[in-house]
Protein backbone atom coordinates (compact mmCIF):
# COMPACT_ATOMS: atom_id res chain seq x y z
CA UNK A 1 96.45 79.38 71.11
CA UNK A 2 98.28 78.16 74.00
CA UNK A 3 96.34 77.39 77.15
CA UNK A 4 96.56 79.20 79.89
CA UNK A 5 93.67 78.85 82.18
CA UNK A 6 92.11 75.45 83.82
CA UNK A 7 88.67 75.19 83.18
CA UNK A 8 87.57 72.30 85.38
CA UNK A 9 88.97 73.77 88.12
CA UNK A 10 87.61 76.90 87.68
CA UNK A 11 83.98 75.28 87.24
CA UNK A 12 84.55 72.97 90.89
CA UNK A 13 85.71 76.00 92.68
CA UNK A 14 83.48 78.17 91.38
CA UNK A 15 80.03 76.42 92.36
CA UNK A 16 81.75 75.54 95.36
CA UNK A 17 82.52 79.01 96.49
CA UNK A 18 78.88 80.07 95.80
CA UNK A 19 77.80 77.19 97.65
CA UNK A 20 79.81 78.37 100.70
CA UNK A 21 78.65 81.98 100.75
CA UNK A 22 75.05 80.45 100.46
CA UNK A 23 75.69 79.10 104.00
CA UNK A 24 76.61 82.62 105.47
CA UNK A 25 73.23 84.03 105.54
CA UNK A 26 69.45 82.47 106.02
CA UNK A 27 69.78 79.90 103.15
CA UNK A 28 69.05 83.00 100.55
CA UNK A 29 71.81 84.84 98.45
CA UNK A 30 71.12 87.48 96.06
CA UNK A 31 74.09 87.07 93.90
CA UNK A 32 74.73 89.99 91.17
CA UNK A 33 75.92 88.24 87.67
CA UNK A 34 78.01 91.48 86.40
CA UNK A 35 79.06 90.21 82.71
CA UNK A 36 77.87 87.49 79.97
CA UNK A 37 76.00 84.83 81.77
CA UNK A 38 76.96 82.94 78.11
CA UNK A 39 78.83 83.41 75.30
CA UNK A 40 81.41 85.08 77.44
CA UNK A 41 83.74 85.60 74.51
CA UNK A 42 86.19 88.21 76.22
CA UNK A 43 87.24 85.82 79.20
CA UNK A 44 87.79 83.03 76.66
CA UNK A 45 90.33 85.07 74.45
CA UNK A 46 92.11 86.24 77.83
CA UNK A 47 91.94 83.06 80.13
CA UNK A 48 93.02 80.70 77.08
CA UNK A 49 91.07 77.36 78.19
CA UNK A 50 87.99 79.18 79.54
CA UNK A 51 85.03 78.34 77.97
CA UNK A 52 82.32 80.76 76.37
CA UNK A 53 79.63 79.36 78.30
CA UNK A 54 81.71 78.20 81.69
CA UNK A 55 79.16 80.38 84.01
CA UNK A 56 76.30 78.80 82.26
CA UNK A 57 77.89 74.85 83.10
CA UNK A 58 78.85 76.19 86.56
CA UNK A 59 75.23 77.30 87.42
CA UNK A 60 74.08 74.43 85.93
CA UNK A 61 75.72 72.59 88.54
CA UNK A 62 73.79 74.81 90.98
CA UNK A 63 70.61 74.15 89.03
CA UNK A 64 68.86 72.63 91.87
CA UNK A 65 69.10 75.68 94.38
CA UNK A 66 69.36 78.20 92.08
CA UNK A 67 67.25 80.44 90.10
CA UNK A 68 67.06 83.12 87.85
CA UNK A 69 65.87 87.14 87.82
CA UNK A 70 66.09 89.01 84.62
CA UNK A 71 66.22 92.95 84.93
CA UNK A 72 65.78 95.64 82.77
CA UNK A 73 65.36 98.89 82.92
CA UNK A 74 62.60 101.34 81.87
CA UNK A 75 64.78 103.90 80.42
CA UNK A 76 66.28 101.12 77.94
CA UNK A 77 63.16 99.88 76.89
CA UNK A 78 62.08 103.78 76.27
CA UNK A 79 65.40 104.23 74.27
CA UNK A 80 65.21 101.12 72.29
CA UNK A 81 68.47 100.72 73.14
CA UNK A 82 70.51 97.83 71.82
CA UNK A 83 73.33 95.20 72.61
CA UNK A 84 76.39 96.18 70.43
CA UNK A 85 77.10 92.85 70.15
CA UNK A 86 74.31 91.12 68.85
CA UNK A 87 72.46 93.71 67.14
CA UNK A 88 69.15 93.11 69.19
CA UNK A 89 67.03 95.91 71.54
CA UNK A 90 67.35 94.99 75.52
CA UNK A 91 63.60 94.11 75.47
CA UNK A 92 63.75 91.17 72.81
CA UNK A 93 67.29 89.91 74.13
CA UNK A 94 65.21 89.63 77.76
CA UNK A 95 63.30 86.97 76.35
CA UNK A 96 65.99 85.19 74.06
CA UNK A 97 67.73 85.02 77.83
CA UNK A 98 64.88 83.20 79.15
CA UNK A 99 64.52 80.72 76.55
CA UNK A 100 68.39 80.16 76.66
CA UNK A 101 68.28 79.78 80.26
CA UNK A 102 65.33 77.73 80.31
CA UNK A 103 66.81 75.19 77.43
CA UNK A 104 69.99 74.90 79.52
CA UNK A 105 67.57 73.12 82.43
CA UNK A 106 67.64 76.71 84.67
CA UNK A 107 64.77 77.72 86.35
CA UNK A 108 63.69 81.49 85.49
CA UNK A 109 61.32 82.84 87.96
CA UNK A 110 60.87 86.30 86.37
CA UNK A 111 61.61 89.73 84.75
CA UNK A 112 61.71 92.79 86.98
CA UNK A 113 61.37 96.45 84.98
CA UNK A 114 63.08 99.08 87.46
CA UNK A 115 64.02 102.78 87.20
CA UNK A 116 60.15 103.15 86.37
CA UNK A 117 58.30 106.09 86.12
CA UNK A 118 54.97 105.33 83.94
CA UNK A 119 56.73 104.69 80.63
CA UNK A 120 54.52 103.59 78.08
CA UNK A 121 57.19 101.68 76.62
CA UNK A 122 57.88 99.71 79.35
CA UNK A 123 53.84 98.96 80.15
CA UNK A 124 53.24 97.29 76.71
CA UNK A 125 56.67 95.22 77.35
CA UNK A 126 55.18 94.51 81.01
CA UNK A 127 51.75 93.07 78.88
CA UNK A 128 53.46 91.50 76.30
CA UNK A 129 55.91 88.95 78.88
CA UNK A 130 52.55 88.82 80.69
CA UNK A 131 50.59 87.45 77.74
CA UNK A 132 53.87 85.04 77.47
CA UNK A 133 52.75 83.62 81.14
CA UNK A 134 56.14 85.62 82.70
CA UNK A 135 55.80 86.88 85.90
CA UNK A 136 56.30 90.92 86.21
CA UNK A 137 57.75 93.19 88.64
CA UNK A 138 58.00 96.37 88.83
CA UNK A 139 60.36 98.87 90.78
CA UNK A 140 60.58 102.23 90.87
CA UNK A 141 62.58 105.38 90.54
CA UNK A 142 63.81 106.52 93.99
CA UNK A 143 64.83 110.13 94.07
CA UNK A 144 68.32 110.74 95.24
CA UNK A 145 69.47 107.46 94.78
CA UNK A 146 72.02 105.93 95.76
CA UNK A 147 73.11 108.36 97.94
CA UNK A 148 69.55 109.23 99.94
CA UNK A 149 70.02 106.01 102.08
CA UNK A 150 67.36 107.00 104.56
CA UNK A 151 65.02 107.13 101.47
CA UNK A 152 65.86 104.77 99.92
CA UNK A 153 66.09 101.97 102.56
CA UNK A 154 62.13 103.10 103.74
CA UNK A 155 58.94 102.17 102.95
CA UNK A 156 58.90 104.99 100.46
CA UNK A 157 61.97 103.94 98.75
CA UNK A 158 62.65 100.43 99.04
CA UNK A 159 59.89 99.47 100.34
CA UNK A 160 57.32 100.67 97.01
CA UNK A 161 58.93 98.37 94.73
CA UNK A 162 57.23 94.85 93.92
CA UNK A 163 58.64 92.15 96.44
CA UNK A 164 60.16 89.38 93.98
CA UNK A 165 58.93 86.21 95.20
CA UNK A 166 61.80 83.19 94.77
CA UNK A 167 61.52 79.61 95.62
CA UNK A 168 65.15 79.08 95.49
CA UNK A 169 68.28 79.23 97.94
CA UNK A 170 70.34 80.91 95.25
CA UNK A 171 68.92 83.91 93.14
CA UNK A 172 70.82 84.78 90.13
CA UNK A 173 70.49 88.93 88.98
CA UNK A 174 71.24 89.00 85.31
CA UNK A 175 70.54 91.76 82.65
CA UNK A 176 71.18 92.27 78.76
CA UNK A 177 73.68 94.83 79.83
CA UNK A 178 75.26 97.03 82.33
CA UNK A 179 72.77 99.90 84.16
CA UNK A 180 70.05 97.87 84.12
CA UNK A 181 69.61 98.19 88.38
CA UNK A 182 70.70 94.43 89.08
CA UNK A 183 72.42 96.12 92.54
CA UNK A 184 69.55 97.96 93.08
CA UNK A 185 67.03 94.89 92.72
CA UNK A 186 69.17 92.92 94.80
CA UNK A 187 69.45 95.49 97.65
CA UNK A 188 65.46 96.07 97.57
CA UNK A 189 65.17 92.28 98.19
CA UNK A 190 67.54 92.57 101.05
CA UNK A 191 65.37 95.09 102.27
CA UNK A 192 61.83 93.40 102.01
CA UNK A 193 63.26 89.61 102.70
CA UNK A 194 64.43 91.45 106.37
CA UNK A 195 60.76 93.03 106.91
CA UNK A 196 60.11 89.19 106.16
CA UNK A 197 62.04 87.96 109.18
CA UNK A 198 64.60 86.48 106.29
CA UNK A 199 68.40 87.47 106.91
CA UNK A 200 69.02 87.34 102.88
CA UNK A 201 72.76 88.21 101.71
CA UNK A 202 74.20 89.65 98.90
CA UNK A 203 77.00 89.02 96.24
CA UNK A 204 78.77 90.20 93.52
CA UNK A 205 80.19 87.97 90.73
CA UNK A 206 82.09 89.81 87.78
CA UNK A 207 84.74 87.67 86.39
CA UNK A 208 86.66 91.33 85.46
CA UNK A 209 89.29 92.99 87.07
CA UNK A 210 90.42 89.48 88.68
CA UNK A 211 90.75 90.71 92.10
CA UNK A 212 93.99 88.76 92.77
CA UNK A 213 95.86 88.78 90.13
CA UNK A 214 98.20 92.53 89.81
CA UNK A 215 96.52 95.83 89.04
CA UNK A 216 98.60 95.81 85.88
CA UNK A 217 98.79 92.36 85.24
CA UNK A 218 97.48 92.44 81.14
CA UNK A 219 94.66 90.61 81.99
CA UNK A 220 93.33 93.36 84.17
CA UNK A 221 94.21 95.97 81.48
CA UNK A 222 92.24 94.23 78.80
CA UNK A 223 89.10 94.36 80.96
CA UNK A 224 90.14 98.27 81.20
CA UNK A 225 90.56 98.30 77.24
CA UNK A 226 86.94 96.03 77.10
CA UNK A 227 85.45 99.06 79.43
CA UNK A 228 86.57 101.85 77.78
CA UNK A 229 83.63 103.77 76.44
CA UNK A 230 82.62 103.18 80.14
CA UNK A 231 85.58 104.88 81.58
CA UNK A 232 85.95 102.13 84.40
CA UNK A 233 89.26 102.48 85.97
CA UNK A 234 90.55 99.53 88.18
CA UNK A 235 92.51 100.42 91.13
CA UNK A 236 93.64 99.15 94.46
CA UNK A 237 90.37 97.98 96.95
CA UNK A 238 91.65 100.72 99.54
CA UNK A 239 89.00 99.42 101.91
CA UNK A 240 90.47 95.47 101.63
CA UNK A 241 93.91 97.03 102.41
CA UNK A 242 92.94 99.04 105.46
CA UNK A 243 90.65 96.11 106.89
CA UNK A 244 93.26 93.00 106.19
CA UNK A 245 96.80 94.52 104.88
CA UNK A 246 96.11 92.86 101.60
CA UNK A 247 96.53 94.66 98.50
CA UNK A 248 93.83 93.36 95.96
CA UNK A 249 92.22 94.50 92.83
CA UNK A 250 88.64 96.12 92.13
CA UNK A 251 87.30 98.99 89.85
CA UNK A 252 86.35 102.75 90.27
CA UNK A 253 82.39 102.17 90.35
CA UNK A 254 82.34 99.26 93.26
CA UNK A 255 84.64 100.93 95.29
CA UNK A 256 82.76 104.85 94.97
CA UNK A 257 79.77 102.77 95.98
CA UNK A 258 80.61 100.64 98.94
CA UNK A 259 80.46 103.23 101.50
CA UNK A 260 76.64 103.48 100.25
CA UNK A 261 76.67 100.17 100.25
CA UNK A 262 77.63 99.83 103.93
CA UNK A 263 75.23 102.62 104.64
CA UNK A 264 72.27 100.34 103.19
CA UNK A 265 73.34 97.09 104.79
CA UNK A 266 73.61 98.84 108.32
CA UNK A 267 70.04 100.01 107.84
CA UNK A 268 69.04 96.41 107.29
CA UNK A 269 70.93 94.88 108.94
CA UNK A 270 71.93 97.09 111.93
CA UNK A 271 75.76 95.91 110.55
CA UNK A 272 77.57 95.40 106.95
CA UNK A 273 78.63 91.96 106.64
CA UNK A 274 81.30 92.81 104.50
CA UNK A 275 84.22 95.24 104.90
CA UNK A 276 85.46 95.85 101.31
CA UNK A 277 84.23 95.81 98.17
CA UNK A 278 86.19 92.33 97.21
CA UNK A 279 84.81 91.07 100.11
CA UNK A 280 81.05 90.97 98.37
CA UNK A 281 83.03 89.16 95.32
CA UNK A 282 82.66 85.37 94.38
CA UNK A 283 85.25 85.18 91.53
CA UNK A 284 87.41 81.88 91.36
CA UNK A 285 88.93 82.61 88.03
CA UNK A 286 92.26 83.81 89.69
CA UNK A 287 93.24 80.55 91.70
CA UNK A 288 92.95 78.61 87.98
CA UNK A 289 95.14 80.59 85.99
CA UNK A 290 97.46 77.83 84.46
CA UNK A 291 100.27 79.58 82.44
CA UNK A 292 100.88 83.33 83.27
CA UNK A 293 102.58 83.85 80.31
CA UNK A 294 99.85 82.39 77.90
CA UNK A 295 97.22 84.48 79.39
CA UNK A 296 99.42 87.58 79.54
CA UNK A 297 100.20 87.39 76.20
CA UNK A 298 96.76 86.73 74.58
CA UNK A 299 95.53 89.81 76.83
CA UNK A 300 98.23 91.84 74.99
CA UNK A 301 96.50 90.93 72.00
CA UNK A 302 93.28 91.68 73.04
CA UNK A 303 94.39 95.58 73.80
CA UNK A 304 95.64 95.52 70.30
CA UNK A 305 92.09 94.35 69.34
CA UNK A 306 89.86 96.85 71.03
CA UNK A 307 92.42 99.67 70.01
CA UNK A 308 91.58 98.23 66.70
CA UNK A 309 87.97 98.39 67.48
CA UNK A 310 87.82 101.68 68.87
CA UNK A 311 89.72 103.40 65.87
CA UNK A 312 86.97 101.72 64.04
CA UNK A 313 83.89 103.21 65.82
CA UNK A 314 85.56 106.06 66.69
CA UNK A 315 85.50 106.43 61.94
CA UNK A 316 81.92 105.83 62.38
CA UNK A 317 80.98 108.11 64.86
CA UNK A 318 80.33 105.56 67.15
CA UNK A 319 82.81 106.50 69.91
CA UNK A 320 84.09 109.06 71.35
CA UNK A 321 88.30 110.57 70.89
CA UNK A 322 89.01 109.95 74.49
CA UNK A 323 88.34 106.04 74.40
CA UNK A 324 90.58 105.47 71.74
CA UNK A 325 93.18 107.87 73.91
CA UNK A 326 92.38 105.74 76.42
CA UNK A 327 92.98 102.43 74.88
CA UNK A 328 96.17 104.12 73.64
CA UNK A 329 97.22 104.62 76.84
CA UNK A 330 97.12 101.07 78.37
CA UNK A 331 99.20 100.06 74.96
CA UNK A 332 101.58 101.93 75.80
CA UNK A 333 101.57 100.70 79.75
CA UNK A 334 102.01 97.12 78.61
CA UNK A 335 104.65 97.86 76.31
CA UNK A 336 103.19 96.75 73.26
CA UNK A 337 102.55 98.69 69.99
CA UNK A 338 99.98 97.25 66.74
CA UNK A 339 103.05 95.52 65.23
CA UNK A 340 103.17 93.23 67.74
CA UNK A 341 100.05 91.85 66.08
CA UNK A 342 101.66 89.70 63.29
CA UNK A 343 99.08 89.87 60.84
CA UNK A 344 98.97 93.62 60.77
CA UNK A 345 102.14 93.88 58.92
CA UNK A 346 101.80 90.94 57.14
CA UNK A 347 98.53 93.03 55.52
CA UNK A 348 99.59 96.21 55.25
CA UNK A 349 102.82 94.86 53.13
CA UNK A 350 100.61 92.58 50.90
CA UNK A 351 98.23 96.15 50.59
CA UNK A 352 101.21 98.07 49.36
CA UNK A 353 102.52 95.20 47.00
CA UNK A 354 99.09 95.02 45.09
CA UNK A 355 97.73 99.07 45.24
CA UNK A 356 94.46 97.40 46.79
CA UNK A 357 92.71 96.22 49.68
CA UNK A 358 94.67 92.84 51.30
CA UNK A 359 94.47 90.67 54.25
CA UNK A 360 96.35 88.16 56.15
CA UNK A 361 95.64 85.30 58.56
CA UNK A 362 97.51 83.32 60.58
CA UNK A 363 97.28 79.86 60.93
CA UNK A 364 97.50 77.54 64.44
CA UNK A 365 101.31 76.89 63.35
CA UNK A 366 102.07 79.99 63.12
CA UNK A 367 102.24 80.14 59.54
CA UNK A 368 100.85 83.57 57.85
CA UNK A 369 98.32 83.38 54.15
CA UNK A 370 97.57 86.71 52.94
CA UNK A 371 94.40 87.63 50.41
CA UNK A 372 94.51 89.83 47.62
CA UNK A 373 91.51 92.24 45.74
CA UNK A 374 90.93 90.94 42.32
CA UNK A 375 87.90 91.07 40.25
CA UNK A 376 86.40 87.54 41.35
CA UNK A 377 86.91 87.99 44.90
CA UNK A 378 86.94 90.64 47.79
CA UNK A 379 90.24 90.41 49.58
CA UNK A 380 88.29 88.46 52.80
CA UNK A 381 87.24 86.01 50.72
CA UNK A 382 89.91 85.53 48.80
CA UNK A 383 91.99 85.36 52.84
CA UNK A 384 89.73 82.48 53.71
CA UNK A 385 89.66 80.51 49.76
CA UNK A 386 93.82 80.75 50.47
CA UNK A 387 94.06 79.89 53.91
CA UNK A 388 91.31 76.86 53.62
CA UNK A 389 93.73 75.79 50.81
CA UNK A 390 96.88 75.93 52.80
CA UNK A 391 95.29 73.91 55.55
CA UNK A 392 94.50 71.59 52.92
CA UNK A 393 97.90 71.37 51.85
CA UNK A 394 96.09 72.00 48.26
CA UNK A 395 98.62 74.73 45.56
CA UNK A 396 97.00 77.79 45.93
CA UNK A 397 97.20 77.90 42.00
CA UNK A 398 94.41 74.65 41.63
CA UNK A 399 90.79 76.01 41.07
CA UNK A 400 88.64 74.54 43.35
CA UNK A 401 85.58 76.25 42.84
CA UNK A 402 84.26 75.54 39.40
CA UNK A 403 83.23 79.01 37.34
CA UNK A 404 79.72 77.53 37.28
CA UNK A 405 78.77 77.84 41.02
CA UNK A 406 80.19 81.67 41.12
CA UNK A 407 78.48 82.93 37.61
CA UNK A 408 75.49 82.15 38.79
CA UNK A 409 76.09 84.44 42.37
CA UNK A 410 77.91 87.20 40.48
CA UNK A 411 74.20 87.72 38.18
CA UNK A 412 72.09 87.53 41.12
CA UNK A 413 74.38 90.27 42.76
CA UNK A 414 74.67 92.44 40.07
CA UNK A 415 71.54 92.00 37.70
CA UNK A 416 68.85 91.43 40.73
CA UNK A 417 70.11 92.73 43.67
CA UNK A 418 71.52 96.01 42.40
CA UNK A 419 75.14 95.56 43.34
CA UNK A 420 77.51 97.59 41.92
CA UNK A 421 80.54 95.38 43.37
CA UNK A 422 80.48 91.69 41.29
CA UNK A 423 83.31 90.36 43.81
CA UNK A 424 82.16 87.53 46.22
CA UNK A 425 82.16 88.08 49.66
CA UNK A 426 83.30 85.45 52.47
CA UNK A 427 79.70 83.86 52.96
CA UNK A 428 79.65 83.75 49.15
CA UNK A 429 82.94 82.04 48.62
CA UNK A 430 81.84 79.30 50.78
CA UNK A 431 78.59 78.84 49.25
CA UNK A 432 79.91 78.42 45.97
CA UNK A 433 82.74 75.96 47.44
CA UNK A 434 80.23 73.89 48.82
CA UNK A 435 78.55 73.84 45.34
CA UNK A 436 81.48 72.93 43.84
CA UNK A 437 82.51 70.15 46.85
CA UNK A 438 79.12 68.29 45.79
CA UNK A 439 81.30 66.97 42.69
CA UNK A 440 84.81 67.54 43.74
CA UNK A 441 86.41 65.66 46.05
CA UNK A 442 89.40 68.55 46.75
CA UNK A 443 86.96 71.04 47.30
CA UNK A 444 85.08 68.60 49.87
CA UNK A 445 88.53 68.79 51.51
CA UNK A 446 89.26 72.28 51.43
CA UNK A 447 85.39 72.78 53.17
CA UNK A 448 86.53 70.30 55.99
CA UNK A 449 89.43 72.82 57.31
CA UNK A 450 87.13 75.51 58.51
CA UNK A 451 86.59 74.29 61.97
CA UNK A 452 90.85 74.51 62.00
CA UNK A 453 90.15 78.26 61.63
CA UNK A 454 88.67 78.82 64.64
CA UNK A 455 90.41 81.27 67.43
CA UNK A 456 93.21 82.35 63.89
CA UNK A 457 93.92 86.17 64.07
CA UNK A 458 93.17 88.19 61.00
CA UNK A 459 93.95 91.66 59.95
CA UNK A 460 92.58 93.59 56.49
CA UNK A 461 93.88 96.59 54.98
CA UNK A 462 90.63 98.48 54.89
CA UNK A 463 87.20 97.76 57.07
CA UNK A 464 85.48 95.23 55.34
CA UNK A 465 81.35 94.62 55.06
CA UNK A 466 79.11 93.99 57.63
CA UNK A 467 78.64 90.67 55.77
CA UNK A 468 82.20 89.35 55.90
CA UNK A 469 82.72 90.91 59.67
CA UNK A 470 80.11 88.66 61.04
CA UNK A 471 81.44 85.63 58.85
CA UNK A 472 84.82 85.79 61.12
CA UNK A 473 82.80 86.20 63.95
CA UNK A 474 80.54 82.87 62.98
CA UNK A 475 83.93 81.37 62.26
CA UNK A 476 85.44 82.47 65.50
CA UNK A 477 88.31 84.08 63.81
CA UNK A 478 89.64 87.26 65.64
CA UNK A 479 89.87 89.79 62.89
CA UNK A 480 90.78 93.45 63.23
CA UNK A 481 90.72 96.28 60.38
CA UNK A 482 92.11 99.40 59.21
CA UNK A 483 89.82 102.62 60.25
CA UNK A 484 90.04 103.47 56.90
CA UNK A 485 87.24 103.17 54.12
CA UNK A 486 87.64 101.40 50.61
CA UNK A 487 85.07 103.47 49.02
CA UNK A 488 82.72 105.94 49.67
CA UNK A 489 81.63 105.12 53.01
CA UNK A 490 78.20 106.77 51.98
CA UNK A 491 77.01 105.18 48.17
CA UNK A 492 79.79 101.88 48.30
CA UNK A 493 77.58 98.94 47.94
């Protein structure tokens, strides 16, 4: 992928923007991390050149003034709920944050558990970080919030919630995921910092929409497309143009809430510091946009994605109609339509050719390997044995995996673990082509392409198995797939 976006400048602005706003206020900032603290995947396939883990490097930068809160709500440790991403509750990704953090060389000075209200859920989480020596805070539901601002900003609001004490100039609010109360933690510190004789400020850091950059601009709608099932809608910061003349970009939920906002910090305060919601923003990322065009372009692709996504969950009663209407929509604003994803066609034609499930890949050079069903190998697998080969420069007509590493791995499927299906998925394939690369010197050499397959684009005809969908995500490829089943969705094994 071509790059589009300048990473080192984006990580020397960045810190030293934060650094800056530092200065405003008493030497404290709350600053609100909206997004992926790491593995920011999204940014990197927009911003071609930004790093997964750029926020991580950047704080680490910041290490010495900065530390780190982690928040999470009651209600989602009552609900169990769980990150779509990685598969995990909110509770147990808490701690797999710390520990991340804490590797990297940050400092974490606690967990805070808001929206309570005497869940017994969120108790025995509360004991079990305790028995891990974290430090606990709790804070509570406030009735009427946000909109009871005399409550709230009281000793009966506010002021009932667990004061957070931080050693550190810089206080990073994180969560597992969005709704977790990271504004509302950060506005309670506000609150009790000031009865402190502390002037603490507040900040906002979302990398998404880039607030200078066009509303339209694709990289704004693919944050749109990314936000769907949330319905956030980015618009115009009418309170930036009134106060400076400048038009700038920011979404429907920060700019509903700012006059609350304003509300709270005048209570505080006795004035708001800021006088728009992009004014409470941090983000660098639009000053280190490289190429335009590159960025545009792989945003294009990323609506195609999540339209691809959403058609998907939307099958498995995972979404609702209206996102993929939605998602549908800002297609058709950018002018682009699923063909414009080269490896769609390229699948479906190869589908049509053989009367079974295909797939097709394409390569760094633009060249485009397709994968057929046959009875040795699931059309995924038989995508990545072909395009490993191509890479290779090896005839796709030479064996390289010898009959004696996938016997073995057919019986085991079929005679032991009660699979119906003797065809080898993806993380099979490569197990028995690293069998076979033990004796075989071309097989060692079709193995050593895989890292070349990183950041391809795949497509398959049909949705594949939860096995070979997290295989392309372990291999970084960006595959998409039919909404349609291969089998029965219910008894296909």
């Amino acid at each position: 992928m071509k790059l589009g976006f300048d990473n080192d400048k984006y990580l020397e602005m960045q810190s030293a923007h934060i650094r800056e706003r530092i200065s405003h206020f008493d030497n404290k900032l709350y600053l609100e991390f909206g997004g992926k603290l790491f593995d920011d995947y999204h940014a990197s396939r927009v911003l071609p050149g930004f790093q997964p883990d750029s926020k991580l490097r950047m704080l680490k930068e910041l290490a010495d003034q900065a530390e780190i809160v982690i928040v999470i709500s009651a209600g989602d440790i009552e609900k169990n709920k769980v990150r779509g991403d990685l598969g995990i509750t909110y509770d147990t990704d808490v701690i797999r944050l710390r520990e991340a953090y804490m590797n990297s060389g940050l400092y974490v000075g606690s967990v805070v558990i808001t929206q309570y209200a005497g869940q017994t859920a969120a108790d025995l989480f509360k004991q079990r970080l305790e028995r891990l020596g974290i430090k606990v805070y709790i804070h509570y539901l406030i009735p009427g919030y946000p909109a009871n601002v005399p409550l709230i900003v009281s000793d009966e609001g506010y002021g009932k919630n667990d004061y957070i004490e931080t050693t550190h100039p810089l206080v990073i609010v994180t969560a597992p995921g969005p709704g977790s109360g990271k504004m509302a933690t950060c506005l309670s510190q506000l609150y009790h910092e000031h009865k402190r004789g502390v002037r603490a400020g507040y900040a906002k850091f979302e990398t998404f929409p880039i607030w200078n950059i066009p509303l339209n601009h694709p990289v704004n709608l693919a944050y749109e497309a990314a936000t769907a099932d949330l319905n956030d809608i980015n618009m115009i910061d009418p309170f930036h143009l009134e106060a400076y003349g400048e038009t700038t970009v920011n979404y429907n939920r920060d700019v509903e809430i700012f006059p609350v906002l304003c509300a709270t910090f005048e209570r505080i305060y006795g004035e708001s510091p800021y006088k728009s919601p992009t004014d409470m923003g941090v983000n660098m990322a639009g000053f280190c946009i490289s190429d335009d065009e590159a960025c545009r372009e792989a945003s294009r692709q990323e609506i195609i994605r999540r339209y691809y996504d959403s058609r998907r969950r939307f099958l498995l009663g995972a979404c609702t109609e209206n996102e993929v209407y939605k998602i549908e929509m800002l297609m058709n604003q950018t002018g682009i339509t699923v063909h414009d994803r080269h490896v769609v066609d390229a699948a479906l034609k190869r589908a049509e050719e053989t009367g079974a499930p295909a797939s097709a890949l394409e390569l760094p050079d633009g060249r485009i390997v397709t994968g057929k069903t046959s009875d040795l190998l699931g059309a995924s697998a038989a995508l990545l044995l072909n395009a490993l080969k191509e890479l290779a420069g090896i005839d796709h007509e030479r064996k390289v995996i010898s009959p004696e590493a996938i016997e073995p791995i057919q019986r085991l499927k079929v005679n032991y673990l009660g699979s119906k299906n003797p065809r080898l998925h993806t993380d099979e394939i490569l197990i028995a082509l690293s069998v076979s690369a033990a004796t075989d010197p071309t097989a060692q050499e079709v193995l050593k392409q895989l890292p070349k397959l990183k950041g391809c684009q795949a497509h398959t005809s049909v949705m594949v198995s939860n096995v070979d969908s997290r295989m392309f995500k372990k291999l970084s490829i960006q595959a998409t797939y039919e909404a349609k089943f291969e089998k029965n969705p219910v008894f296909a094994k």
